[in-house]
N, C-alpha and C. Protein backbone atom coordinates (compact mmCIF):
# COMPACT_ATOMS: atom_id res chain seq x y z
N UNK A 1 0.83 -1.18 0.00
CA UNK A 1 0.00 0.00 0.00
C UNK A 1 0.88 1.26 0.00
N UNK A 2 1.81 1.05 -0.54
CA UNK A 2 2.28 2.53 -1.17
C UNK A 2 2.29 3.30 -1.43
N UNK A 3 2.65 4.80 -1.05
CA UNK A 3 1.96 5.63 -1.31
C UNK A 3 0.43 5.94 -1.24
N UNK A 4 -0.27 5.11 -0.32
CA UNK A 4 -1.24 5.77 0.14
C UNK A 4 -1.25 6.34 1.29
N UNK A 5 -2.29 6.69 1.50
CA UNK A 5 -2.44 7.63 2.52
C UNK A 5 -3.82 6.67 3.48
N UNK A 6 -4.28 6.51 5.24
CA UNK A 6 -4.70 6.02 5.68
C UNK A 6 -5.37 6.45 6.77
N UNK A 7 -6.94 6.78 7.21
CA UNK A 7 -7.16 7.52 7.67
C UNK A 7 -8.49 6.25 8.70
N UNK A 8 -8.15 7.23 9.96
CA UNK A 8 -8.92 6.22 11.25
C UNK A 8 -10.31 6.95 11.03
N UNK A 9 -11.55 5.90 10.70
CA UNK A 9 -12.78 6.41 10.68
C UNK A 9 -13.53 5.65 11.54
N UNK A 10 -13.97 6.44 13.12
CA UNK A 10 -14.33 6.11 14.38
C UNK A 10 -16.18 5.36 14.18
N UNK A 11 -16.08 4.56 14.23
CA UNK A 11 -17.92 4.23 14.52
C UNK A 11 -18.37 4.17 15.75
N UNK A 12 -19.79 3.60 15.73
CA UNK A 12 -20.63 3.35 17.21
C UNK A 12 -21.47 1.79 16.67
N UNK A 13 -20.83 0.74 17.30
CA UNK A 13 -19.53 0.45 18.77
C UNK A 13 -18.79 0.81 17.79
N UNK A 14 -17.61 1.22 18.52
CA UNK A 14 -16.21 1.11 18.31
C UNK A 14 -15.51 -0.68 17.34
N UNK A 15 -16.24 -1.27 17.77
CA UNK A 15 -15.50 -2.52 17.14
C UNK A 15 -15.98 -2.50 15.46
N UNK A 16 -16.95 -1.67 14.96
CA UNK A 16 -17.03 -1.72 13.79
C UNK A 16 -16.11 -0.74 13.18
N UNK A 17 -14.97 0.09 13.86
CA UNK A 17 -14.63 1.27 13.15
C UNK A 17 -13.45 0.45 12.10
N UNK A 18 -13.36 1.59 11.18
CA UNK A 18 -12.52 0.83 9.69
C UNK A 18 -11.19 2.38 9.75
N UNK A 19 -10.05 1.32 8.87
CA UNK A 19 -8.82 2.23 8.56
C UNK A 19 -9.32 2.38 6.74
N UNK A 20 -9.43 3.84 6.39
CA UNK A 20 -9.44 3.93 5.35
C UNK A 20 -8.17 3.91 4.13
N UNK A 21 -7.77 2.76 3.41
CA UNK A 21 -6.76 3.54 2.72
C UNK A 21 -6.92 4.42 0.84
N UNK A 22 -6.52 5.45 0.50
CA UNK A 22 -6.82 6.34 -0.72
C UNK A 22 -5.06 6.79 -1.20
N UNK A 23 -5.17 6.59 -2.16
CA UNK A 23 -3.89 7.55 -3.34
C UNK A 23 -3.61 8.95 -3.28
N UNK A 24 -2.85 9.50 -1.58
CA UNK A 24 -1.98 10.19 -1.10
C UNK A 24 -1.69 11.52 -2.44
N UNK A 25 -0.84 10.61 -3.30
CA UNK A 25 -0.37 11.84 -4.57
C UNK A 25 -0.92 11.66 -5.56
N UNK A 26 -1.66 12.97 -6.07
CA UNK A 26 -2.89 12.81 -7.37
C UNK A 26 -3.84 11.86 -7.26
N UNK A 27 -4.71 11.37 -6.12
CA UNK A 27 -5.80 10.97 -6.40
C UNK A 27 -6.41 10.90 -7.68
N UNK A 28 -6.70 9.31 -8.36
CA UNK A 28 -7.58 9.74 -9.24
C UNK A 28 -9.06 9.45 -9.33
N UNK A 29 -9.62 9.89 -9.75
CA UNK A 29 -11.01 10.08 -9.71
C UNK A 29 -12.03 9.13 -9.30
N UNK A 30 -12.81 9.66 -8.46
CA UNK A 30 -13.41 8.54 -8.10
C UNK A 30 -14.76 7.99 -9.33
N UNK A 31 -14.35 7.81 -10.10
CA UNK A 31 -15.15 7.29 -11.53
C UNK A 31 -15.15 5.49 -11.57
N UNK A 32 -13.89 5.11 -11.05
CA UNK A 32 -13.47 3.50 -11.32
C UNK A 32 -12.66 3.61 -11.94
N UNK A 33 -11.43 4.89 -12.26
CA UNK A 33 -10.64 4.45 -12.60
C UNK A 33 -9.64 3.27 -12.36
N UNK A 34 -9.23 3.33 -13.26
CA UNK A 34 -7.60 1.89 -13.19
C UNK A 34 -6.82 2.19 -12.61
N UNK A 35 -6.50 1.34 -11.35
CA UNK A 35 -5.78 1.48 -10.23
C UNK A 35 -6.31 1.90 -9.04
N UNK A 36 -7.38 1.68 -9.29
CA UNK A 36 -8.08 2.93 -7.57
C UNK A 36 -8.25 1.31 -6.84
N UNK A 37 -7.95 1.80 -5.14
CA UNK A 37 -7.67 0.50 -4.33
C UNK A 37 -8.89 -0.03 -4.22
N UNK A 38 -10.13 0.22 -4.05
CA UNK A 38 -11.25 -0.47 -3.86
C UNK A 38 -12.50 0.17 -4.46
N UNK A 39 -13.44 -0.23 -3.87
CA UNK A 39 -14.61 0.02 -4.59
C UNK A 39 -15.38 1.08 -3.90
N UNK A 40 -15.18 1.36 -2.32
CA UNK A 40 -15.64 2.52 -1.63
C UNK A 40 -14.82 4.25 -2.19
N UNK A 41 -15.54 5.09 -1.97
CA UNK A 41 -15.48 6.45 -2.15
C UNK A 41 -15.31 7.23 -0.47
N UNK A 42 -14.44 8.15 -0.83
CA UNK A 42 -13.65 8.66 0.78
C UNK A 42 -13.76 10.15 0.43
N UNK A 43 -13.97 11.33 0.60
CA UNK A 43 -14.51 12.68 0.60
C UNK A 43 -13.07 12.86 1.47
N UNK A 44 -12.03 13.50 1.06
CA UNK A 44 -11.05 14.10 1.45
C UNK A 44 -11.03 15.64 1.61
N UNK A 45 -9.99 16.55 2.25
CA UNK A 45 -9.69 17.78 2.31
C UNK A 45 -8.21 17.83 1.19
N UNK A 46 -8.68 18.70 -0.02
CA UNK A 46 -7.05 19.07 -0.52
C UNK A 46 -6.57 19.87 -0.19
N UNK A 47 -4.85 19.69 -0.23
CA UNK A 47 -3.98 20.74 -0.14
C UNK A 47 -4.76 22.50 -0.33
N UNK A 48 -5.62 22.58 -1.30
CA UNK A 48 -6.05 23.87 -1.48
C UNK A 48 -7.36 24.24 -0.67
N UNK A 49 -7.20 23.68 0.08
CA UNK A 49 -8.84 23.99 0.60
C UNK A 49 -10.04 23.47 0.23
N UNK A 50 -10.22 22.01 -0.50
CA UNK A 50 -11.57 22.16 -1.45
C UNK A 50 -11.91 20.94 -0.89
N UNK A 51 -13.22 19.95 -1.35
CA UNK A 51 -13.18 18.91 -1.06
C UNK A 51 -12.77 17.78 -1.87
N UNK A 52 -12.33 16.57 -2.49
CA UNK A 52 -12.43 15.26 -3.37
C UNK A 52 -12.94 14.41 -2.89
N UNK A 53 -13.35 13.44 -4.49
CA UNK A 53 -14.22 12.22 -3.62
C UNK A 53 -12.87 11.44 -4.54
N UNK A 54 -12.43 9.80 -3.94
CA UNK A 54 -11.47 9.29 -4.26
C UNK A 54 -11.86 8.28 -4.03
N UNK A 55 -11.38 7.29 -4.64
CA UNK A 55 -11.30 5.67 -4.59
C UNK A 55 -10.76 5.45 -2.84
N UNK A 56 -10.87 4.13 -2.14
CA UNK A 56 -10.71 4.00 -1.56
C UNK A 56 -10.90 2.81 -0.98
N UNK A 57 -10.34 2.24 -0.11
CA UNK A 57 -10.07 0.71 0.33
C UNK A 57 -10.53 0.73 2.12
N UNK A 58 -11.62 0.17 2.44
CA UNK A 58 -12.21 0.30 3.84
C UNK A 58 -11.33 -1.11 4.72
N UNK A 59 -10.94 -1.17 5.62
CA UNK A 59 -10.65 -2.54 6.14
C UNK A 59 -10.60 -2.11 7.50
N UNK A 60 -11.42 -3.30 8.30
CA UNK A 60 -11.37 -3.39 9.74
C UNK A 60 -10.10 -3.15 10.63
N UNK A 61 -10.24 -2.53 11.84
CA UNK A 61 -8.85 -2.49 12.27
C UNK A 61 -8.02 -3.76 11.94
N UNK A 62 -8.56 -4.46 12.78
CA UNK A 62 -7.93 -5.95 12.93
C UNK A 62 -7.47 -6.21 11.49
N UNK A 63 -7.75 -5.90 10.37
CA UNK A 63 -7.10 -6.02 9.07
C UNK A 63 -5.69 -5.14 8.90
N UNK A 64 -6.55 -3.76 9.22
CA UNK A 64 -5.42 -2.32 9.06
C UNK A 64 -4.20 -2.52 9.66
N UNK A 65 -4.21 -3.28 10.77
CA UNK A 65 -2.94 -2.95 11.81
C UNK A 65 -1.33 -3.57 11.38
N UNK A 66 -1.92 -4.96 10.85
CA UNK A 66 -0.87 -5.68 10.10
C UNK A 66 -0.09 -4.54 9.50
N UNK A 67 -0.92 -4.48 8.44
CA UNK A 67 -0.80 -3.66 6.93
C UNK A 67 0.36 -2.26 7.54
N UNK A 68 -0.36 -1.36 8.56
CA UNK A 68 0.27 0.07 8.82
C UNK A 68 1.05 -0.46 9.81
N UNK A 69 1.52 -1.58 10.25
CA UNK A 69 3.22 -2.16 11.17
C UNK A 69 4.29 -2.12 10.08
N UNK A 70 3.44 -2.57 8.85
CA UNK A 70 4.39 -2.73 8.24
C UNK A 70 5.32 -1.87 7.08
N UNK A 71 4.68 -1.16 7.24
CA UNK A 71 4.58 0.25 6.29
C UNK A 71 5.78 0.80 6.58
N UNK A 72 6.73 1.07 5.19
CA UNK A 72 8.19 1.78 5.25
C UNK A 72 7.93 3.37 5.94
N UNK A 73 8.45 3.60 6.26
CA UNK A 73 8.88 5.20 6.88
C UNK A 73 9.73 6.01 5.83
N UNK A 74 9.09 7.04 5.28
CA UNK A 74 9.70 8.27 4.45
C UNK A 74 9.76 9.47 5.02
N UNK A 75 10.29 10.31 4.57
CA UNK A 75 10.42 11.53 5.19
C UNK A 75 8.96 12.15 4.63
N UNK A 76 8.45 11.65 3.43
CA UNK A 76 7.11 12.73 2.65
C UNK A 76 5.66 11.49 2.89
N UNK A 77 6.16 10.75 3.83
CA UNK A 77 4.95 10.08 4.02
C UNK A 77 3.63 11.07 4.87
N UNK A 78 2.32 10.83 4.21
CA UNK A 78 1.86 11.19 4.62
C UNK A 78 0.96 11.09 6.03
């Protein structure tokens, strides 16, 4: 999961909450383009102030945690 970007989205209970992951640099469109990680849509904040809707990959913590242990460390990670 490279270069994405991964965001904690809290529910009620708590045991249903999901790690979102979406395409960090240039998002592309949430249409179905080729390459988008899943089939859910994620409403982000851009760099400029505005909103996007983006492809996006939902997975239970208990999925997420593996995944973001394992995740390289960059200096431009987001």
């Amino acid at each position: 999961m490279e270069r994405y970007a991964a965001v904690f989205e809290a529910a009620d209970p708590p045991r249903t909450s999901t790690v979102a992951f979406y395409p960090a640099q240039d998002p592309p469109p949430a249409d179905g383009a080729a390459g988008a990680p899943g089939p859910d849509r994620l409403t982000v904040a851009t760099p400029a102030g505005t909103r996007e809707t983006v492809p996006a990959l939902r997975l239970p913590v208990s999925e997420a945690i593996p995944l973001l242990s394992r995740a390289r460390r960059t200096g431009d990670a987001h």
